[in-house]
Protein backbone atom coordinates (compact mmCIF):
# COMPACT_ATOMS: atom_id res chain seq x y z
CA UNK A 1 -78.99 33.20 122.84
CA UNK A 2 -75.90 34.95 120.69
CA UNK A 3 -74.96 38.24 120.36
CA UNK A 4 -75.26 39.82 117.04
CA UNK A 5 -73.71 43.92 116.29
CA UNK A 6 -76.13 45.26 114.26
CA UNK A 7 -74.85 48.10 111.53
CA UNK A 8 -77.02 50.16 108.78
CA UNK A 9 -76.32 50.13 105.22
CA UNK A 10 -74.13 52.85 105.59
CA UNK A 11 -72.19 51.71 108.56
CA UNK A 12 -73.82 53.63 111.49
CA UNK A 13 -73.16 51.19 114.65
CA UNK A 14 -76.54 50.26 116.26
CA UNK A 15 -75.06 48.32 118.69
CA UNK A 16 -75.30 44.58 120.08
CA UNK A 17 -78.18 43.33 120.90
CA UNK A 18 -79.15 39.63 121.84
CA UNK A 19 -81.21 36.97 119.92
CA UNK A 20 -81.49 32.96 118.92
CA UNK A 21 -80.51 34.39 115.61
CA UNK A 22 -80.18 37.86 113.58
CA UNK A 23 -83.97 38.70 113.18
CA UNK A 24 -84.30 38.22 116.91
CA UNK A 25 -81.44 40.52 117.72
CA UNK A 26 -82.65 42.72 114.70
CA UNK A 27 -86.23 42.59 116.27
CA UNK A 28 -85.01 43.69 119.72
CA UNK A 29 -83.42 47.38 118.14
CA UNK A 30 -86.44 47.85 116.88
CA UNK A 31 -88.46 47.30 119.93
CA UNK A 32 -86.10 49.66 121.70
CA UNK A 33 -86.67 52.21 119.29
CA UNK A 34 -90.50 51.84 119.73
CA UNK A 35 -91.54 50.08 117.08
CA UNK A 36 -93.87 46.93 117.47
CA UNK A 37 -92.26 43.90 115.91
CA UNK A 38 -91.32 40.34 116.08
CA UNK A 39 -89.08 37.60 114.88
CA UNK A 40 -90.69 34.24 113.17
CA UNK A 41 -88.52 32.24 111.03
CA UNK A 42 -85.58 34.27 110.14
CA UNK A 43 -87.77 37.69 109.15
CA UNK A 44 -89.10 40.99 111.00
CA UNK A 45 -92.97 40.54 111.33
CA UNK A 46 -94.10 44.84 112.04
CA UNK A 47 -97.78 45.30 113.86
CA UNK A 48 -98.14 48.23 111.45
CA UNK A 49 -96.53 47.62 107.54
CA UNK A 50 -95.56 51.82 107.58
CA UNK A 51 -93.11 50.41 109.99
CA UNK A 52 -91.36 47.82 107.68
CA UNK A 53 -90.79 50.07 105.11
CA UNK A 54 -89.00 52.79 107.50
CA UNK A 55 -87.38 49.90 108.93
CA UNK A 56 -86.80 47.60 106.56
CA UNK A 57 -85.78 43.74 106.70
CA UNK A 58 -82.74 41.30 107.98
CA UNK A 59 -81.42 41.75 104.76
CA UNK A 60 -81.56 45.59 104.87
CA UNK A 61 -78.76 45.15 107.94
CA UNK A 62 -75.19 44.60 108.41
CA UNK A 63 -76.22 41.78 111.20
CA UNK A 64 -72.36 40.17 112.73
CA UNK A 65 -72.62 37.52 115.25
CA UNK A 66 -70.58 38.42 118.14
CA UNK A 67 -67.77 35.73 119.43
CA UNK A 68 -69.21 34.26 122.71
CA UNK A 69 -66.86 34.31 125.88
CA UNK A 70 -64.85 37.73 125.56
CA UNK A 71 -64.28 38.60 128.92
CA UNK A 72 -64.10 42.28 129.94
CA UNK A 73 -60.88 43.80 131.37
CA UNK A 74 -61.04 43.25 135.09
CA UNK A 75 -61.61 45.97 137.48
CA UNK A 76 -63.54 48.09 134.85
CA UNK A 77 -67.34 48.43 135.17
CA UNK A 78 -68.00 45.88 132.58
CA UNK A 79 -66.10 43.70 135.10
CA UNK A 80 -68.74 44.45 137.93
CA UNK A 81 -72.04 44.39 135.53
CA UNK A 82 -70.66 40.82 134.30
CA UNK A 83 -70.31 39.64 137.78
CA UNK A 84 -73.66 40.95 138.84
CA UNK A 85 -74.78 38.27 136.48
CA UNK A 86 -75.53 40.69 133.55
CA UNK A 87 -74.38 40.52 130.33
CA UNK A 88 -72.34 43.84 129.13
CA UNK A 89 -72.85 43.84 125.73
CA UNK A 90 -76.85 43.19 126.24
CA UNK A 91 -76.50 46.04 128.65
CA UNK A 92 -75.47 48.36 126.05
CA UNK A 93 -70.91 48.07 126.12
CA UNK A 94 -69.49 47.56 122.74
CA UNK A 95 -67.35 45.13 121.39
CA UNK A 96 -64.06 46.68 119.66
CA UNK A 97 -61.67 44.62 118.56
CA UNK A 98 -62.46 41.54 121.06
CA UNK A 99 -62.41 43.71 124.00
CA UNK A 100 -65.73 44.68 125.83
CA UNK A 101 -66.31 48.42 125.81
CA UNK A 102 -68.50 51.40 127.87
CA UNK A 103 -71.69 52.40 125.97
CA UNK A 104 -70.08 55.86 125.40
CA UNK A 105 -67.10 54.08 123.62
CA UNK A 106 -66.84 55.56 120.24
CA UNK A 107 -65.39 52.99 118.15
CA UNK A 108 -65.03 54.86 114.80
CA UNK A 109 -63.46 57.36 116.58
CA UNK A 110 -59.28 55.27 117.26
CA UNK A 111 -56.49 57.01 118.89
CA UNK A 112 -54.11 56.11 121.41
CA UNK A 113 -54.81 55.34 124.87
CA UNK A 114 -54.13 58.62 126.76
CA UNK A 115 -52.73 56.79 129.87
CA UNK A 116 -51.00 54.16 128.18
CA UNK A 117 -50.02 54.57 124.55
CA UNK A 118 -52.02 51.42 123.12
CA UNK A 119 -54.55 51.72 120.53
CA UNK A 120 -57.65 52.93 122.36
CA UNK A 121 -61.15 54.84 121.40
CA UNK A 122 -62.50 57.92 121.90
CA UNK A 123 -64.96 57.75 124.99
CA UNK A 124 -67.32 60.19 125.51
CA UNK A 125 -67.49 60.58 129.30
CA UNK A 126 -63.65 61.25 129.52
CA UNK A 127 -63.20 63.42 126.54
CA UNK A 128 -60.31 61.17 125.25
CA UNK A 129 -58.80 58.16 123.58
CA UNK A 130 -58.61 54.96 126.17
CA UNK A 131 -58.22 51.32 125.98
CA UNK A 132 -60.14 48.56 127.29
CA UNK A 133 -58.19 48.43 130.66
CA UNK A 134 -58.20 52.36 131.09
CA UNK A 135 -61.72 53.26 129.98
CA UNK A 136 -63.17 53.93 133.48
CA UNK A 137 -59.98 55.90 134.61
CA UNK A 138 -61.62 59.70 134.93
């Protein structure tokens, strides 16, 4: 499995999801979102075709694959999902910049880190700009 961040057209982060290749991962938002759909060889195969046309296909995406083996700062919660054995990206944490965010990370939102000074991003739960190490201190 790889890890693939999945953006519209027009840039709106969907997250990362997980998949043996971009249609997979591409296949899993969907299912998320409720729609009925599979991967088989490389395209989105919909249950209902209303749904492929509000959807669309792979090449409709912005599909990245994700680097494999970024770590999450330690003592954060992405720290303790990881060592439960879960992945925290699949889980729903962002990847900004090669560090492992909280789902309420905001990445488009940047500012500095209000605890440290280093670049940071706006998440939602604190109501401020904070880094990878700081992002559960609130």
């Amino acid at each position: 499995m790889k890890r693939y961040r999945i953006y519209s057209e027009a840039g709106v982060d969907h997250g990362t999801w997980q998949g043996h290749d971009a249609a997979e991962a591409l296949a899993a938002m969907h299912r998320e979102a409720g729609y009925d759909v599979y991967a088989d060889k490389g395209r989105l195969v919909f249950q209902h075709a209303a749904d492929r046309k509000v959807c669309g296909d792979v090449e409709d995406w912005i599909v990245e694959a994700q680097p494999l083996g970024t770590k999450p700062q330690p003592g954060t919660q992405a720290a303790v999902i990881e060592a439960m054995g879960i992945d925290p990206l699949a889980a729903g944490g962002k990847l900004v910049d090669g560090q492992v965010f909280k789902p309420d990370a905001d990445p488009s939102h940047r500012g500095k880190c209000g605890r440290c000074g280093r670049p940071g991003v706006w998440i939602a739960g604190a109501g401020e700009y904070l880094c990878a190490r700081h992002q559960d201190d609130y």
